[in-house]
N, C-alpha and C. Protein backbone atom coordinates (compact mmCIF):
# COMPACT_ATOMS: atom_id res chain seq x y z
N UNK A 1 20.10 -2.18 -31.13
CA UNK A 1 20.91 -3.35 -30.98
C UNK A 1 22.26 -3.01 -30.33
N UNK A 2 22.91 -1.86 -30.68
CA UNK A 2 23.93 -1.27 -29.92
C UNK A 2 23.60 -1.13 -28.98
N UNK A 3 22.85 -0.35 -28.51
CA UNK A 3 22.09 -0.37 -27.02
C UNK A 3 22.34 -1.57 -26.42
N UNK A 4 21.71 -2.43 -26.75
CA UNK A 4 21.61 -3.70 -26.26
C UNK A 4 22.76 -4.11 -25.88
N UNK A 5 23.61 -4.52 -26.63
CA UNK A 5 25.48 -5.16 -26.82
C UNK A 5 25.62 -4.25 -25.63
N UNK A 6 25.90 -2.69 -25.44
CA UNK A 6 26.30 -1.96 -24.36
C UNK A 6 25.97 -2.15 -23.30
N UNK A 7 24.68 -2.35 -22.82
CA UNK A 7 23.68 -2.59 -21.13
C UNK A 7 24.28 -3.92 -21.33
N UNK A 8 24.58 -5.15 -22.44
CA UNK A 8 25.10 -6.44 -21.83
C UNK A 8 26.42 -6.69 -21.24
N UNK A 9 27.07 -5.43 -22.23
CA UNK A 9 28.67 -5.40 -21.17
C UNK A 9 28.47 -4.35 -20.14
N UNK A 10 28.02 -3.97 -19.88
CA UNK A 10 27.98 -2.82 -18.61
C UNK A 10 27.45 -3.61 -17.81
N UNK A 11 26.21 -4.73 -18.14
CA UNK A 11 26.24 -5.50 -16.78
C UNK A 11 27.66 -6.66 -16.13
N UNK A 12 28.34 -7.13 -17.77
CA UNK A 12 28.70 -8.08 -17.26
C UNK A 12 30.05 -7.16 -16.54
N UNK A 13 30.16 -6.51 -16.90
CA UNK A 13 31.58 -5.68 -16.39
C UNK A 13 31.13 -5.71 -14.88
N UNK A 14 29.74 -5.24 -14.28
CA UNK A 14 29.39 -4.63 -13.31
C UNK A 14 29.57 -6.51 -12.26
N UNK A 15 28.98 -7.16 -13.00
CA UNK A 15 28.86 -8.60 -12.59
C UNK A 15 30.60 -9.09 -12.14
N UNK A 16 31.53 -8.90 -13.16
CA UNK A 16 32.58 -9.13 -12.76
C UNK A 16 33.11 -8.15 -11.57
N UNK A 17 33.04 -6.69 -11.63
CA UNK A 17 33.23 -5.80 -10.72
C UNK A 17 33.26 -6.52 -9.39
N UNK A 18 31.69 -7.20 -9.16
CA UNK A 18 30.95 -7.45 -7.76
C UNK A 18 31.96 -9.31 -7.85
N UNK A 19 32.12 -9.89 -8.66
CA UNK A 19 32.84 -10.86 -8.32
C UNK A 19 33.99 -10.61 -7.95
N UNK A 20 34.76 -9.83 -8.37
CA UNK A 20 36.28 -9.25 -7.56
C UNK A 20 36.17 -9.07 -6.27
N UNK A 21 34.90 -7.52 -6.11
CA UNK A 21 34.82 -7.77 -5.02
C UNK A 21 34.90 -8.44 -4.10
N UNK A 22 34.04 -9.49 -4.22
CA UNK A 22 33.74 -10.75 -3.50
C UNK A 22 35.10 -11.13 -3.25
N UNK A 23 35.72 -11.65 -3.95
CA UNK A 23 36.66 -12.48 -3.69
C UNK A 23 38.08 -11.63 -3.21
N UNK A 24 38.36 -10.43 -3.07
CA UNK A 24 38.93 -9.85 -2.50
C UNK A 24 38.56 -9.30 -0.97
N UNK A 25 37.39 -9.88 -0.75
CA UNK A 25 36.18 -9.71 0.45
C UNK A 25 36.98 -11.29 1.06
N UNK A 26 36.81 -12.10 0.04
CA UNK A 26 37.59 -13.93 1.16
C UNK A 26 38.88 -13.46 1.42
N UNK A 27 39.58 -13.02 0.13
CA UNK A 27 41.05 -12.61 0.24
C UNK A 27 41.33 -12.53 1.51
N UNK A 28 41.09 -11.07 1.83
CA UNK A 28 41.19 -10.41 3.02
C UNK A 28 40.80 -10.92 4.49
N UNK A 29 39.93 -11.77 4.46
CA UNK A 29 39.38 -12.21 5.54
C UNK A 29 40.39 -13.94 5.75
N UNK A 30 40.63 -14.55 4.48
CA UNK A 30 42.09 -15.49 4.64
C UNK A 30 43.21 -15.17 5.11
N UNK A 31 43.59 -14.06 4.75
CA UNK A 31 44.65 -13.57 5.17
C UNK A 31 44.64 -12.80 7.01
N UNK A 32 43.25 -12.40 7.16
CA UNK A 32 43.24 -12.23 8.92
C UNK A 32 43.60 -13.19 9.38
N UNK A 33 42.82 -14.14 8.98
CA UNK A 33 42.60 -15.49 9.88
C UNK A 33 43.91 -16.30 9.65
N UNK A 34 44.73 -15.98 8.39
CA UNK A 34 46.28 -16.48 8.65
C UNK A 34 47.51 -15.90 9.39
N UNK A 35 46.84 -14.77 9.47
CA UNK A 35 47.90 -13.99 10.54
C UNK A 35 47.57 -14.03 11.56
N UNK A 36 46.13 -14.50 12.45
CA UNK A 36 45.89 -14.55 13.59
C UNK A 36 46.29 -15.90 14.20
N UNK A 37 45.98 -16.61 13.43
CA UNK A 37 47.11 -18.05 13.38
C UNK A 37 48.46 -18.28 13.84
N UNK A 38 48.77 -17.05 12.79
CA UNK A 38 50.73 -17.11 13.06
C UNK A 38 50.33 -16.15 14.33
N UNK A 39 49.86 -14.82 14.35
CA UNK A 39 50.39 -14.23 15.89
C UNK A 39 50.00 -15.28 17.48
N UNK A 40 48.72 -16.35 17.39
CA UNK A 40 48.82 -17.24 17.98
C UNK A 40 49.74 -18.15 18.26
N UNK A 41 50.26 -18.52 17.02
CA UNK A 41 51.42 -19.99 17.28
C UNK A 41 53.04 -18.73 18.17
N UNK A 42 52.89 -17.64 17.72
CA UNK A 42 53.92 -17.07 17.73
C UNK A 42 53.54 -16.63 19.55
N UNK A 43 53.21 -16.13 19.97
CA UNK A 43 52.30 -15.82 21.35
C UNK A 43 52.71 -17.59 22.23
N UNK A 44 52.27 -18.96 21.82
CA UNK A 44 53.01 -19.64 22.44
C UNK A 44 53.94 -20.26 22.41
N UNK A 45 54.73 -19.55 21.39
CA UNK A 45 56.32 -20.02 21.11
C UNK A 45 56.94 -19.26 22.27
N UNK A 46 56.57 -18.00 22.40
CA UNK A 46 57.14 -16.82 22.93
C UNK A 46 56.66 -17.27 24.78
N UNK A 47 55.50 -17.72 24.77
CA UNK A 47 55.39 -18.59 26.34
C UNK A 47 56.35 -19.35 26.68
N UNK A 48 56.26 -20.43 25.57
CA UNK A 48 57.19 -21.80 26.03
C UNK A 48 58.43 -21.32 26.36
N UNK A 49 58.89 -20.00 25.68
CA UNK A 49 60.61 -20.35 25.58
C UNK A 49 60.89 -19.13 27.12
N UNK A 50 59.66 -18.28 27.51
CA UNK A 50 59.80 -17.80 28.20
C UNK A 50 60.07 -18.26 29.68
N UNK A 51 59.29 -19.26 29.64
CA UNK A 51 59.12 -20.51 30.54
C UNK A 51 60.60 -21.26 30.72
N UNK A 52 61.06 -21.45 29.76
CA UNK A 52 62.41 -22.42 29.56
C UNK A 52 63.38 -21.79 30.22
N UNK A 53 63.40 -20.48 29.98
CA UNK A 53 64.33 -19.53 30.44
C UNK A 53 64.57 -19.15 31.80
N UNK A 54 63.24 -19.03 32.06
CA UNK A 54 62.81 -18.50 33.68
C UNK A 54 63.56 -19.40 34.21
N UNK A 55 63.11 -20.81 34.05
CA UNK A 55 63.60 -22.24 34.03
C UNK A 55 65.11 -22.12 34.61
N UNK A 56 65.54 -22.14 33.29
CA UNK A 56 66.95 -21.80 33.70
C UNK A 56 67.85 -20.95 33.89
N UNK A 57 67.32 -19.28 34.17
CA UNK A 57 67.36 -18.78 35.35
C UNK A 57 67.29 -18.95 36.84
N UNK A 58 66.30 -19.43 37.14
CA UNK A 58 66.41 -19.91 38.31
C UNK A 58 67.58 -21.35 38.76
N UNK A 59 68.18 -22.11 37.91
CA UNK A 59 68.61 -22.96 37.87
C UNK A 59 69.99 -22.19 38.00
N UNK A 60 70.75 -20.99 37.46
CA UNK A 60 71.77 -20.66 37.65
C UNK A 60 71.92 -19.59 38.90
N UNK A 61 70.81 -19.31 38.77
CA UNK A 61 71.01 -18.39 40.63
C UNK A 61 70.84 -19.20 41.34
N UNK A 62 70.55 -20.68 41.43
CA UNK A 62 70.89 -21.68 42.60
C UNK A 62 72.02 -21.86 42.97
N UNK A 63 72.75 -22.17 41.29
CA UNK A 63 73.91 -22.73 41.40
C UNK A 63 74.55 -21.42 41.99
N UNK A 64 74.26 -20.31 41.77
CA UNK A 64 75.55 -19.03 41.91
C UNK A 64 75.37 -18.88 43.50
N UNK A 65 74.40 -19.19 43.91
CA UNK A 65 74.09 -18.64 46.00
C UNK A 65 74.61 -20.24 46.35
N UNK A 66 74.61 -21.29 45.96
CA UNK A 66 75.81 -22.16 46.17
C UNK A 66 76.70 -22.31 46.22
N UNK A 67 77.41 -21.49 45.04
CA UNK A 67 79.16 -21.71 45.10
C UNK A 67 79.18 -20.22 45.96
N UNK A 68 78.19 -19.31 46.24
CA UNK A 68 78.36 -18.07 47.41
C UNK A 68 78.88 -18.83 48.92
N UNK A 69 77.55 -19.42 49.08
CA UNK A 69 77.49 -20.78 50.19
C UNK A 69 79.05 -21.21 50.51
N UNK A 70 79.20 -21.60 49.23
CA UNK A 70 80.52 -22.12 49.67
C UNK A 70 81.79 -21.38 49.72
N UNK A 71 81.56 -20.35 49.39
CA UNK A 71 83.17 -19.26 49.16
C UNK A 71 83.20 -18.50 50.65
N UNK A 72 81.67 -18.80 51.60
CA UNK A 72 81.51 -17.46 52.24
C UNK A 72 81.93 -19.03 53.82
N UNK A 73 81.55 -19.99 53.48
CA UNK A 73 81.91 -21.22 54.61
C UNK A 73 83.51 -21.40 54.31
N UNK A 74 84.15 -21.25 53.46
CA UNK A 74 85.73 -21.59 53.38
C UNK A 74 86.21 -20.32 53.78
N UNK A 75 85.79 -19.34 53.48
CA UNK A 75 86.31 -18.21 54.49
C UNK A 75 86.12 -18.30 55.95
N UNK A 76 85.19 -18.71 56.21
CA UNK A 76 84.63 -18.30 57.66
C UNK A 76 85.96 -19.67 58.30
N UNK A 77 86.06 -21.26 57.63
CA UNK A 77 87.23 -21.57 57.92
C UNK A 77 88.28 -21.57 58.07
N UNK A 78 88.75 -21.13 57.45
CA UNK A 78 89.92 -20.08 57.49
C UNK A 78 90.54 -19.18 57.98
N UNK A 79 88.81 -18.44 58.79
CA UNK A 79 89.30 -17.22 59.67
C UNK A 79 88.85 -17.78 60.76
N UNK A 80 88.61 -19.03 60.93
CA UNK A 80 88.58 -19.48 62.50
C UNK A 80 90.19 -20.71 62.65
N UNK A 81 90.28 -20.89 61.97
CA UNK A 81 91.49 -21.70 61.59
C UNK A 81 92.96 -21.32 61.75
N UNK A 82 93.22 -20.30 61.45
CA UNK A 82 94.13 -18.64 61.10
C UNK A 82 93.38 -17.40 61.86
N UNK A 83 92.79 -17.45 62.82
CA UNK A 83 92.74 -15.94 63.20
C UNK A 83 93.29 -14.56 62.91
N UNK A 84 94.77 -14.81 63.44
CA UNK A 84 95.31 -13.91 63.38
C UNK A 84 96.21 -13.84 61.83
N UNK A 85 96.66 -15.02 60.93
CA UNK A 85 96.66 -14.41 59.59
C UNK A 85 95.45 -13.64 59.10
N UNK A 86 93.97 -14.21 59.43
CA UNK A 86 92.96 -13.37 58.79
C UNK A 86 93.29 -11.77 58.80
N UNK A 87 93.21 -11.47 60.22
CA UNK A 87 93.45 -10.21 61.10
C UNK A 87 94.90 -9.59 59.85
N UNK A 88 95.91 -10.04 59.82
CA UNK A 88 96.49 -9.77 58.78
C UNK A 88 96.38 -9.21 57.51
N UNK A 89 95.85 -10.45 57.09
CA UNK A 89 95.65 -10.15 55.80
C UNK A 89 93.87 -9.04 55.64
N UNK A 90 93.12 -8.81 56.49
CA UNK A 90 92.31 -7.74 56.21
C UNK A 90 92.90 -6.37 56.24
N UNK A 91 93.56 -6.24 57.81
CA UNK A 91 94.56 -5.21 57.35
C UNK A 91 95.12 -4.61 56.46
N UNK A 92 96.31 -5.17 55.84
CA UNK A 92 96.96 -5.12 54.52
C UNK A 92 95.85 -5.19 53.44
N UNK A 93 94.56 -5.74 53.30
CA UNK A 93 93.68 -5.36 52.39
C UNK A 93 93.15 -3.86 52.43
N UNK A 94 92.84 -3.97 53.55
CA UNK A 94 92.39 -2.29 53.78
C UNK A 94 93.19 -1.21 54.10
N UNK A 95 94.77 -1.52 54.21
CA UNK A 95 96.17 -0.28 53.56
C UNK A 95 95.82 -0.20 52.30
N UNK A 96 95.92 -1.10 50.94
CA UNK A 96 96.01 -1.43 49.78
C UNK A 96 94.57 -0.29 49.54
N UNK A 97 93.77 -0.78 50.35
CA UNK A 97 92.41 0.06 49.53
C UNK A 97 92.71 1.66 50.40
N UNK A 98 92.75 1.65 51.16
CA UNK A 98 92.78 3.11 52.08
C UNK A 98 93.96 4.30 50.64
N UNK A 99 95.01 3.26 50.25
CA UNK A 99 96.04 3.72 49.18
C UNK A 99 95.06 4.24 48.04
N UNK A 100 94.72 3.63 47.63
CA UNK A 100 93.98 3.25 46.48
C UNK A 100 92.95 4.34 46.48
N UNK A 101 92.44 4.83 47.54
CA UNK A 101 91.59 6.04 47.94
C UNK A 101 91.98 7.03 47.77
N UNK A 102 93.07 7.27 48.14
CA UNK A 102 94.08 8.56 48.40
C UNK A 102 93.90 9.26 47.30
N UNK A 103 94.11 8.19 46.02
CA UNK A 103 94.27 8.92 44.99
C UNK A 103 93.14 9.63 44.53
């Protein structure tokens, strides 16, 4: 009868054993499939905003070869306007730097 009582908990132990198992078998396989989830949503968060950016990147190197556009046309007025101040004032820019070399 001891016998008996013993093989009934050694199975049920063994029975619970294999139910843990099991369910540390879904565990694990919930938890892939929730992290493959998040590295998905995360993968097109990381698109979209990459996108946004590019976005407006390109939107500020427009603006910056524009106001170039325009710094490099008000000069060019200026030195057709003023010739010879231009002629001047490059001069005296390039004493100032030729100085500036020396050292």
């Amino acid at each position: 009868m001891a016998e008996t009582a013993r093989n009934a908990a050694t199975d049920d132990i063994a029975e619970q054993v294999k139910a843990l198992r099991d369910d540390l078998g879904k565990l694990a396989e919930t938890v892939r499939d929730l992290a493959e989830h998040e590295v998905d949503a995360l993968n097109r968060r990381a698109h979209k905003e990459t996108g946004r950016l590019m976005k407006k990147g390109r939107k500020v190197a427009r603006s910056a070869a524009a106001r170039g556009r325009r710094a490099v046309d008000g000069i060019e007025h200026a030195v057709e306007a003023e010739p010879l101040v231009s002629v001047a004032v490059a001069f005296g820019v390039g004493m100032v730097i030729g100085r500036l070399m020396q050292r």
